[in-house]
Protein backbone atom coordinates (compact mmCIF):
# COMPACT_ATOMS: atom_id res chain seq x y z
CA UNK A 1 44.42 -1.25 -40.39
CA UNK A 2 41.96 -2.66 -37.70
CA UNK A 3 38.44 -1.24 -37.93
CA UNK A 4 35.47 -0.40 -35.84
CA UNK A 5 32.05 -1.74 -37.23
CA UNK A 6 29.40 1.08 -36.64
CA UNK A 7 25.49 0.12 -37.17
CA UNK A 8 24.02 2.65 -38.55
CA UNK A 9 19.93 3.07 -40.39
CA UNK A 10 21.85 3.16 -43.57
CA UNK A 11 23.82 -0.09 -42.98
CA UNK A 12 27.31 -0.92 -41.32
CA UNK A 13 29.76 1.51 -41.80
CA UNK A 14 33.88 0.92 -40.79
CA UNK A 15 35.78 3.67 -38.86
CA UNK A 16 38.86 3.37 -38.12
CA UNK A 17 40.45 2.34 -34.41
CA UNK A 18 42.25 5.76 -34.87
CA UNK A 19 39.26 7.58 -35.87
CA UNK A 20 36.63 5.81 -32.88
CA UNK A 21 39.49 6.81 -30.91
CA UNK A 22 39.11 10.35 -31.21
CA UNK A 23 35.65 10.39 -30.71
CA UNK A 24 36.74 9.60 -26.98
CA UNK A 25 34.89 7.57 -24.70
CA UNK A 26 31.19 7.26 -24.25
CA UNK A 27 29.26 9.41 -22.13
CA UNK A 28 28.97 6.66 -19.75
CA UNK A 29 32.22 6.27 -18.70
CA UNK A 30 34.12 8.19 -16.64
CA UNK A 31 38.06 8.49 -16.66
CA UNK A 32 40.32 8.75 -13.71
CA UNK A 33 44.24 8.83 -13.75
CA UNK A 34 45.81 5.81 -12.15
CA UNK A 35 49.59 5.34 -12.16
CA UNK A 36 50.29 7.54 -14.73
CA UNK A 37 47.37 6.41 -17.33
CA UNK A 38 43.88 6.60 -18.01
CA UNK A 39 41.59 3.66 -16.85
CA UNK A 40 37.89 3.54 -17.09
CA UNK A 41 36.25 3.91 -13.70
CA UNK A 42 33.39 1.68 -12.82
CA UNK A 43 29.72 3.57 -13.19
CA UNK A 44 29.29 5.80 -10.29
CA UNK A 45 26.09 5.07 -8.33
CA UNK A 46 25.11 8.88 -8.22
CA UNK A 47 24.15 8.03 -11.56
CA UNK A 48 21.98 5.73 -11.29
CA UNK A 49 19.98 7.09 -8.10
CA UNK A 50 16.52 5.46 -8.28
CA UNK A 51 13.41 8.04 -9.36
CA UNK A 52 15.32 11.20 -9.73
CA UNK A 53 13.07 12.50 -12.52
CA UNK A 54 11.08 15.72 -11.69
CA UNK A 55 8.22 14.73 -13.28
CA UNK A 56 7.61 11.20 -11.77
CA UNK A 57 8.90 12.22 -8.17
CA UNK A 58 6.24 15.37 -8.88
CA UNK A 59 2.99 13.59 -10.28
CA UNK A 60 0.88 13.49 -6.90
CA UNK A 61 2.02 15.95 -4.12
CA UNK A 62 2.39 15.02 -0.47
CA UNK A 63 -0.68 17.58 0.55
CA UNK A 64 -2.67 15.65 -2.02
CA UNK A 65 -2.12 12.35 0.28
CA UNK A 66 -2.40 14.54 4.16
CA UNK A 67 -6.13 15.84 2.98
CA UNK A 68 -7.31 11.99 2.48
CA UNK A 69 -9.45 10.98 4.99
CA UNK A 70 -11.49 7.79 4.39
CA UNK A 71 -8.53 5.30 2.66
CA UNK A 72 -9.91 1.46 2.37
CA UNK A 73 -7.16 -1.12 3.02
CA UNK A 74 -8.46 -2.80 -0.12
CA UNK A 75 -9.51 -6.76 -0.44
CA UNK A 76 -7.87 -8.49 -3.32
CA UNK A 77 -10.58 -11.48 -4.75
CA UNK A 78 -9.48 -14.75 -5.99
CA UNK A 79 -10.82 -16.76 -8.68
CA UNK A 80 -10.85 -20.41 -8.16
CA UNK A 81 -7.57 -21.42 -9.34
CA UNK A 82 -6.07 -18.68 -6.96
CA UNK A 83 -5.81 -15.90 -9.61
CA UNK A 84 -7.06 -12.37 -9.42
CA UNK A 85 -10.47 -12.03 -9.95
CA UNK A 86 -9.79 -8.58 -11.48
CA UNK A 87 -13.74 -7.96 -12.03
CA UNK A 88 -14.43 -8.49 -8.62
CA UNK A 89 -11.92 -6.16 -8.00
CA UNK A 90 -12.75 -3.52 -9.93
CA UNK A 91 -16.15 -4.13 -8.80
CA UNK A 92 -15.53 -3.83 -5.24
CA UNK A 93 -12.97 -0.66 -6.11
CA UNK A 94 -15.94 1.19 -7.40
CA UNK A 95 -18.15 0.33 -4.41
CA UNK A 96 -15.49 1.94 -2.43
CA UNK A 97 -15.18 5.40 -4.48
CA UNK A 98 -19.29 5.16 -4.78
CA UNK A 99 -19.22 5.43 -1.15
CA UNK A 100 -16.67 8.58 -0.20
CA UNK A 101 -13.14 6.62 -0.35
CA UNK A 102 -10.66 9.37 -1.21
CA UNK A 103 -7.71 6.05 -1.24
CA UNK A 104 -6.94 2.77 -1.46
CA UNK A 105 -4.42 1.24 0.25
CA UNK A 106 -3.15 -1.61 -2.97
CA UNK A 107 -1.51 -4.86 -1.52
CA UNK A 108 -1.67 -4.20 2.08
CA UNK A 109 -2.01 -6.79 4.87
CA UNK A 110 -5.87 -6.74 4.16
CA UNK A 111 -5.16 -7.37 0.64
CA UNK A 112 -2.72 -9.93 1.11
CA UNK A 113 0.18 -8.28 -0.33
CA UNK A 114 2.47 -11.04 1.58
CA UNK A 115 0.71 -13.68 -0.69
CA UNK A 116 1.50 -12.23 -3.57
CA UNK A 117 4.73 -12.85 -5.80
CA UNK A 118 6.04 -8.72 -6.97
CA UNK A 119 4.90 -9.21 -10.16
CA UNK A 120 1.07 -9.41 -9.27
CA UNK A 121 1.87 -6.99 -6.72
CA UNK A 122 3.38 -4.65 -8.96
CA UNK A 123 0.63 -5.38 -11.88
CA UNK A 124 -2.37 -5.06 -9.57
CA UNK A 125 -1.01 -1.38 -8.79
CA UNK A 126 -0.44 -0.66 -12.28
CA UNK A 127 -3.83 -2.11 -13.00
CA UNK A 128 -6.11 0.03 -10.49
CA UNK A 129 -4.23 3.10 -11.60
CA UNK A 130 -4.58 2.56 -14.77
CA UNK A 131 -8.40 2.26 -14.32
CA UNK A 132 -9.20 4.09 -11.46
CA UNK A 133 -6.21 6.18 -10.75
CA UNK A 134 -8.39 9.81 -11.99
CA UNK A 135 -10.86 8.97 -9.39
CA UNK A 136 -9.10 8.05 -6.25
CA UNK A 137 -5.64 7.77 -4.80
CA UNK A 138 -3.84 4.76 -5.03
CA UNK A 139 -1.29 3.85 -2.18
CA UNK A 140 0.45 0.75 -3.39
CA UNK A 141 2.15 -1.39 0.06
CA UNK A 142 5.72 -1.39 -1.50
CA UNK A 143 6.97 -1.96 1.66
CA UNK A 144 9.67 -5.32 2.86
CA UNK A 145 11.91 -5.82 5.77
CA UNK A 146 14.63 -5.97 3.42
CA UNK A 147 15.58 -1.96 2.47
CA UNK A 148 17.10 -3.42 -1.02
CA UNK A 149 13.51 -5.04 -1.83
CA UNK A 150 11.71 -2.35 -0.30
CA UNK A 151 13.62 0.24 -3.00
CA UNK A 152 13.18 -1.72 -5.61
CA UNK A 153 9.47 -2.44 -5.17
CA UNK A 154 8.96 0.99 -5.22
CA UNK A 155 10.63 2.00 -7.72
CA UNK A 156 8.24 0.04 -9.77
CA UNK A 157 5.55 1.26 -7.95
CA UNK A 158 5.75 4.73 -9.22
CA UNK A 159 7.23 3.48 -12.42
CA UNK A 160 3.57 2.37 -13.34
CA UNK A 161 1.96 5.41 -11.53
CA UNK A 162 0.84 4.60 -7.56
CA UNK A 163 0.52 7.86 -6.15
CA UNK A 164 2.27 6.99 -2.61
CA UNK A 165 3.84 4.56 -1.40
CA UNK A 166 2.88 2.73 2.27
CA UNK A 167 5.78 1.34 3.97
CA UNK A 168 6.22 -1.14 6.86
CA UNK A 169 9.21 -0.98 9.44
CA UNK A 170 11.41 -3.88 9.04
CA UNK A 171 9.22 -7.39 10.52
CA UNK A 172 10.89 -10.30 12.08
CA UNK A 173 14.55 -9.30 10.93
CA UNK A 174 13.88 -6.43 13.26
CA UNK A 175 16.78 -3.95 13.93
CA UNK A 176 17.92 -1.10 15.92
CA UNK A 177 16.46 2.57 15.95
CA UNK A 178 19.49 3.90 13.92
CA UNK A 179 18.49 0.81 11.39
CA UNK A 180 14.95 2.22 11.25
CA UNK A 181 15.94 5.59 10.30
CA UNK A 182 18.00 4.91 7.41
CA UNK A 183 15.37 2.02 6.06
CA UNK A 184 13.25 5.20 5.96
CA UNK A 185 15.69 7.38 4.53
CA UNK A 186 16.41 5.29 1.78
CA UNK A 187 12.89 4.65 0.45
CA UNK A 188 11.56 8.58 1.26
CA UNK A 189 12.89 10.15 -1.52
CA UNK A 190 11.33 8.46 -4.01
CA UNK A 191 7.98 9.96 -3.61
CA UNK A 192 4.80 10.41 -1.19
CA UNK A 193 5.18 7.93 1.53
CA UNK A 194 2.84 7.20 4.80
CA UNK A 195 4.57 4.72 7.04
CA UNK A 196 3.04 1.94 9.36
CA UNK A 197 3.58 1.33 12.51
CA UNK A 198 1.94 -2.19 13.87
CA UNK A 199 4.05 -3.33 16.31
CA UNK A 200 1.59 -6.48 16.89
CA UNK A 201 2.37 -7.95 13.41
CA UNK A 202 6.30 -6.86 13.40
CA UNK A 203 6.67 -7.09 16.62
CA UNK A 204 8.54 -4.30 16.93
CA UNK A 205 6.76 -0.37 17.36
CA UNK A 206 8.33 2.62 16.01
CA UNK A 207 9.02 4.89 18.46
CA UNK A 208 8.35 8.80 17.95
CA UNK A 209 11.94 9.51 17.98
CA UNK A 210 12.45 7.69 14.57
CA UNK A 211 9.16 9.40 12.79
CA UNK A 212 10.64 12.88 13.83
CA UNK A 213 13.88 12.16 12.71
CA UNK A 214 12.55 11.61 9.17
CA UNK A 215 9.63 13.98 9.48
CA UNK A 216 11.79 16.71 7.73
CA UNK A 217 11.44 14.32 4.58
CA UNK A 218 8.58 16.34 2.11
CA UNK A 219 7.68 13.42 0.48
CA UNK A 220 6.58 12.04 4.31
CA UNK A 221 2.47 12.16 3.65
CA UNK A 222 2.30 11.04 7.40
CA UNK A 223 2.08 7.73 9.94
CA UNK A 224 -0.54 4.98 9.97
CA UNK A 225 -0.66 4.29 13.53
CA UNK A 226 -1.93 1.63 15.75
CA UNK A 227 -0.85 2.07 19.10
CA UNK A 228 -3.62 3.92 20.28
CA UNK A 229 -5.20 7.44 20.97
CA UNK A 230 -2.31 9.10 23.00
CA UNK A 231 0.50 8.11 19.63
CA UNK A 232 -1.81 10.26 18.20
CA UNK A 233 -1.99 12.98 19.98
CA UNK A 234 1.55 13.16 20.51
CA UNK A 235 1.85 13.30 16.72
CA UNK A 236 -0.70 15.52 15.99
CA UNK A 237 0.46 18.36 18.76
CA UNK A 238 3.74 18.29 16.53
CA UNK A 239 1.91 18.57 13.47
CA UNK A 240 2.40 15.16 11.57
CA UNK A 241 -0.51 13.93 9.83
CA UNK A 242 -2.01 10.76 11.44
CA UNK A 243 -4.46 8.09 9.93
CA UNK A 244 -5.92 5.69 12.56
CA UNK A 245 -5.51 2.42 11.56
CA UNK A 246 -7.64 1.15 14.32
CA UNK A 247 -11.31 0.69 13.36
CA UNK A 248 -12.45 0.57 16.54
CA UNK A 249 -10.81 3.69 17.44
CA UNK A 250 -10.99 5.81 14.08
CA UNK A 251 -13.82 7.88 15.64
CA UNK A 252 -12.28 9.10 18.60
CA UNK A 253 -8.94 9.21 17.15
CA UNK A 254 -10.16 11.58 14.56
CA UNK A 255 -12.35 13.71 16.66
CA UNK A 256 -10.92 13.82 20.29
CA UNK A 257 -7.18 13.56 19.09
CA UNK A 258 -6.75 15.28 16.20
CA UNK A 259 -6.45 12.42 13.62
CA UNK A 260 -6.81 12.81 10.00
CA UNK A 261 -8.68 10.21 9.08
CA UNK A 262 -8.73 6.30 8.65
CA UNK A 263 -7.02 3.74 6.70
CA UNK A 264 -9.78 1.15 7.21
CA UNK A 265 -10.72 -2.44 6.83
CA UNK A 266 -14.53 -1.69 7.52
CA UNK A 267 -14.89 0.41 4.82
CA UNK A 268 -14.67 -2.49 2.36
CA UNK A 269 -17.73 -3.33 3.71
CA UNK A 270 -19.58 0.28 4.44
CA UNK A 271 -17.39 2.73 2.72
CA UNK A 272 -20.13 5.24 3.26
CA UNK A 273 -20.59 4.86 6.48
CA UNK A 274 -16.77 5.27 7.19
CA UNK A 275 -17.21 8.32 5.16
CA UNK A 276 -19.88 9.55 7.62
CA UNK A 277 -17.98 8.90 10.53
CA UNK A 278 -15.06 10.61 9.43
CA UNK A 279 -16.79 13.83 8.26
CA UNK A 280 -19.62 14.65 9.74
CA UNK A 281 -19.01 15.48 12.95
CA UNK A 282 -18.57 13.42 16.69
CA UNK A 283 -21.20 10.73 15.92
CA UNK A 284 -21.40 8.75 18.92
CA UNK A 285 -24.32 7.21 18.22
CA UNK A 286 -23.04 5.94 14.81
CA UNK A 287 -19.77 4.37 16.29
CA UNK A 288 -21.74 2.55 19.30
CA UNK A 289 -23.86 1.58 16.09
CA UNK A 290 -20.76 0.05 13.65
CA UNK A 291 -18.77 -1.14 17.25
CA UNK A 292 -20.05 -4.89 16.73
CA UNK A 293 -18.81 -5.12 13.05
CA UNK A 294 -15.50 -3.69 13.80
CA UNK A 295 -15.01 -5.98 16.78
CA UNK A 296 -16.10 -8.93 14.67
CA UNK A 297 -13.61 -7.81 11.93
CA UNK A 298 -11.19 -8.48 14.45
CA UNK A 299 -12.53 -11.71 16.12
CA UNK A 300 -9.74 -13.50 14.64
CA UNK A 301 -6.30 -12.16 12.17
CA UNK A 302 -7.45 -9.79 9.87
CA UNK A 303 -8.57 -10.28 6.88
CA UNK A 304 -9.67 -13.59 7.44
CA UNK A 305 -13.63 -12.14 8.65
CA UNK A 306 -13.34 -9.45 6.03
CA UNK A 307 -12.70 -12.26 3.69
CA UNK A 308 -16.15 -14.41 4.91
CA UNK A 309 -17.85 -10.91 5.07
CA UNK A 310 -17.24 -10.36 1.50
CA UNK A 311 -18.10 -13.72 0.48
CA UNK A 312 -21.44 -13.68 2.36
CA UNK A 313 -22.48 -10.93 0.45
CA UNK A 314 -21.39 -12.64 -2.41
CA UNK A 315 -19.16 -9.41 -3.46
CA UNK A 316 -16.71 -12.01 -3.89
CA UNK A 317 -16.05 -15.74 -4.53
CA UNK A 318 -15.57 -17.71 -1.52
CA UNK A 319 -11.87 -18.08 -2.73
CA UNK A 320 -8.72 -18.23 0.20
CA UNK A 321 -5.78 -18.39 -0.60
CA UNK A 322 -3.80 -20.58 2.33
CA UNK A 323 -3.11 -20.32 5.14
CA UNK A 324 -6.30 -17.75 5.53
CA UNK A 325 -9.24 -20.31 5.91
CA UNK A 326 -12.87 -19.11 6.65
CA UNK A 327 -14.40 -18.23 9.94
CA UNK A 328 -16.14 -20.87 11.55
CA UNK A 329 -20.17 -21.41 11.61
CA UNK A 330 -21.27 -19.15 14.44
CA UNK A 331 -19.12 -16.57 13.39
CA UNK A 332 -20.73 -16.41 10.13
CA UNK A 333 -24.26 -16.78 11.31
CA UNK A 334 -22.99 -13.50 13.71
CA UNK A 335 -22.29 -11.39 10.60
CA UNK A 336 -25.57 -11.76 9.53
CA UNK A 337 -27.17 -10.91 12.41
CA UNK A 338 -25.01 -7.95 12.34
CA UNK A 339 -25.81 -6.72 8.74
CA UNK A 340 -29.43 -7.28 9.38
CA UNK A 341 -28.86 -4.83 12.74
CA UNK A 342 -27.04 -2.34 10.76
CA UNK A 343 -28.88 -2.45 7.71
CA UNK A 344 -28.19 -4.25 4.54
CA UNK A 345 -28.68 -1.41 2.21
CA UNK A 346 -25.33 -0.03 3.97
CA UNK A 347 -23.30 -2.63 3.00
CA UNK A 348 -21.73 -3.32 -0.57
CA UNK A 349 -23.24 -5.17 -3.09
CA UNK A 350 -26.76 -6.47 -4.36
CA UNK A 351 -26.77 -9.63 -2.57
CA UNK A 352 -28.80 -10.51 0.43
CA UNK A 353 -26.27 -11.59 2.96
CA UNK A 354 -26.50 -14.99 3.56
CA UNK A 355 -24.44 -17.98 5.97
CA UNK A 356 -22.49 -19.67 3.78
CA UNK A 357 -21.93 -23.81 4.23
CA UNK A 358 -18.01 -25.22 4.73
CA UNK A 359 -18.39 -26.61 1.42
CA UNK A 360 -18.95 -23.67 -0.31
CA UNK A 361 -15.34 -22.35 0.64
CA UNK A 362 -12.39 -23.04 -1.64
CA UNK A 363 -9.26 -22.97 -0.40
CA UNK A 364 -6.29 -22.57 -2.92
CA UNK A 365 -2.10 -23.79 -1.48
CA UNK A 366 -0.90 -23.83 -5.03
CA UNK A 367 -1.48 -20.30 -7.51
């Protein structure tokens, strides 16, 4: 008679076809009747719905993400070769929760998430929640224009612990506003989620229409928005929690139109004066004060000054990874001038700032 080998911890053990046939089927298998006999149906996909678990879905609540208010779009340093520079990084992660960040936005435009492969994109979120996770909030950028990659990436986000998840509408394949709803709907249920809307890099806004049509979602945390003061407000009279994700504006977003907060690139450089400006009170004075750096920030692509400004105060190596190349001389002579008008000891880092030469610059095509 034919026989079934069975490994077992004691050794191999033979049962018989009649016997494994009574056992039945594995659990994994379902059964449906088709002409009269039993065929094994293929695995349903109900069963394999991404992130179901209670306790992963559950580890950081929405409310814990809506109460942020100062979140740093964080710089990711290079070492020569184009690697991470993971003690720069950790470095410049501490300066940040030394200095009132509640988050950190992992991966993000700023930190050149769309020059990474998903494995360092994936590992550098595991890595700054594994060492930094108990101290501050760690939104990893798990967002694609593709849905399928967008799932996937985070799925592995929360696999090794990100607390939310910041997601992009579909860029350059743009499609229509029914499109946009269910890209949202099918990366919402995974876990806390603030989406983006900056229509000048996908050249395509989200309209209101498709942010209340998912706003019933509980796992929505809220919108980054960079249209301008009245998106705001029109979010904010309806309740939805808004971050600013316009320096420039942050300050009367948050305290003329009802803003939360800020998901900043300044703060990289004065996290506690971001702080400041988001809690203490209309500061006018203070934002006519930090109104040069933020337009400077911005004097070309982001994060191409934040990248020289970092640099300068030798916070990191003067490392770029292509095609992000340094600002040019008088731009960098300009950021001195401005950290000297500001004050130095508001800034990160030990270093006086200083102009750096062209040749000091590396600038990495192959990583």
């Amino acid at each position: 008679m034919a026989s079934l080998l069975i490994a077992s911890t004691g050794g191999a053990h033979r049962l018989a076809w009649k016997d494994a046939a009574a056992l039945g089927p594995p659990p994994w298998l379902h059964r449906r009747r088709c002409s009269g006999k039993f065929a094994l149906q293929a695995i349903t996909l109900d069963d394999y719905l991404p992130m179901r678990s209670t306790e992963v879905k559950n580890r950081t609540s929405t409310a814990d993400i809506t109460s942020l208010r100062v979140i740093t779009a964080v710089k990711t340093p290079y070492l020569p070769d184009g690697r991470f520079d993971l003690e720069a990084y950790d470095s410049l992660i501490n300066m940040q929760i030394d200095g009132g960040a509640e988050g950190v936005i992992v991966g993000g435009t700023t930190g050149e998430g769309h020059l990474m492969s998903w494995d360092e994109h994936i590992m550098l979120i595991g890595h700054t929640v594994n060492c930094f996770g108990a101290k501050v909030k760690v939104v990893g950028n798990t967002g694609s224009n593709s849905t399928r990659e967008a799932i996937h990436a985070t799925e592995q986000g929360f696999a090794v612990g990100m607390h939310a998840a910041l997601h992009i509408n579909p860029y350059y394949g743009k499609t229509s506003i029914e499109g946009l709803i269910s890209h949202f709907e099918a990366v919402l249920p995974m876990g806390p989620t603030i989406i983006y809307n900056v229509p000048s890099r996908t050249g395509q806004d989200i309209p209101p229409a498709v942010i209340e049509a998912v706003s019933s979602f509980t796992n929505l945390a809220g919108v980054k928005e960079c249209v301008g003061h009245e998106r705001v407000k029109c979010y904010t009279d309806k309740g939805i929690t808004i971050w600013s994700g316009n320096d420039d504006e942050c300050h009367d977003s948050r305290w003329k139109y009802g803003a939360t907060g800020v998901i900043s690139v300044a703060s990289n450089l004065i996290p506690g004066l971001m702080h400041d400006l988001m809690y203490e009170g209309e500061n006018k004075t203070l934002n006519e004060k930090l109104f040069p750096l933020m337009k400077w920030l911005f004097c070309q692509p982001n994060p191409i000054a934040l990248n020289t400004a970092l640099a300068q105060l030798g916070v990191v190596r003067p490392v770029f990874r292509l095609p992000y190349v340094p600002l040019p001389l008088e731009k960098r002579v300009e950021f001195v001038r401005i950290v000297e008008s500001i004050g130095r000891e508001n800034f990160v880092g030990e270093n006086e700032a200083r102009v750096l030469d062209d040749d000091d610059f590396v600038l990495v095509s192959r990583y």
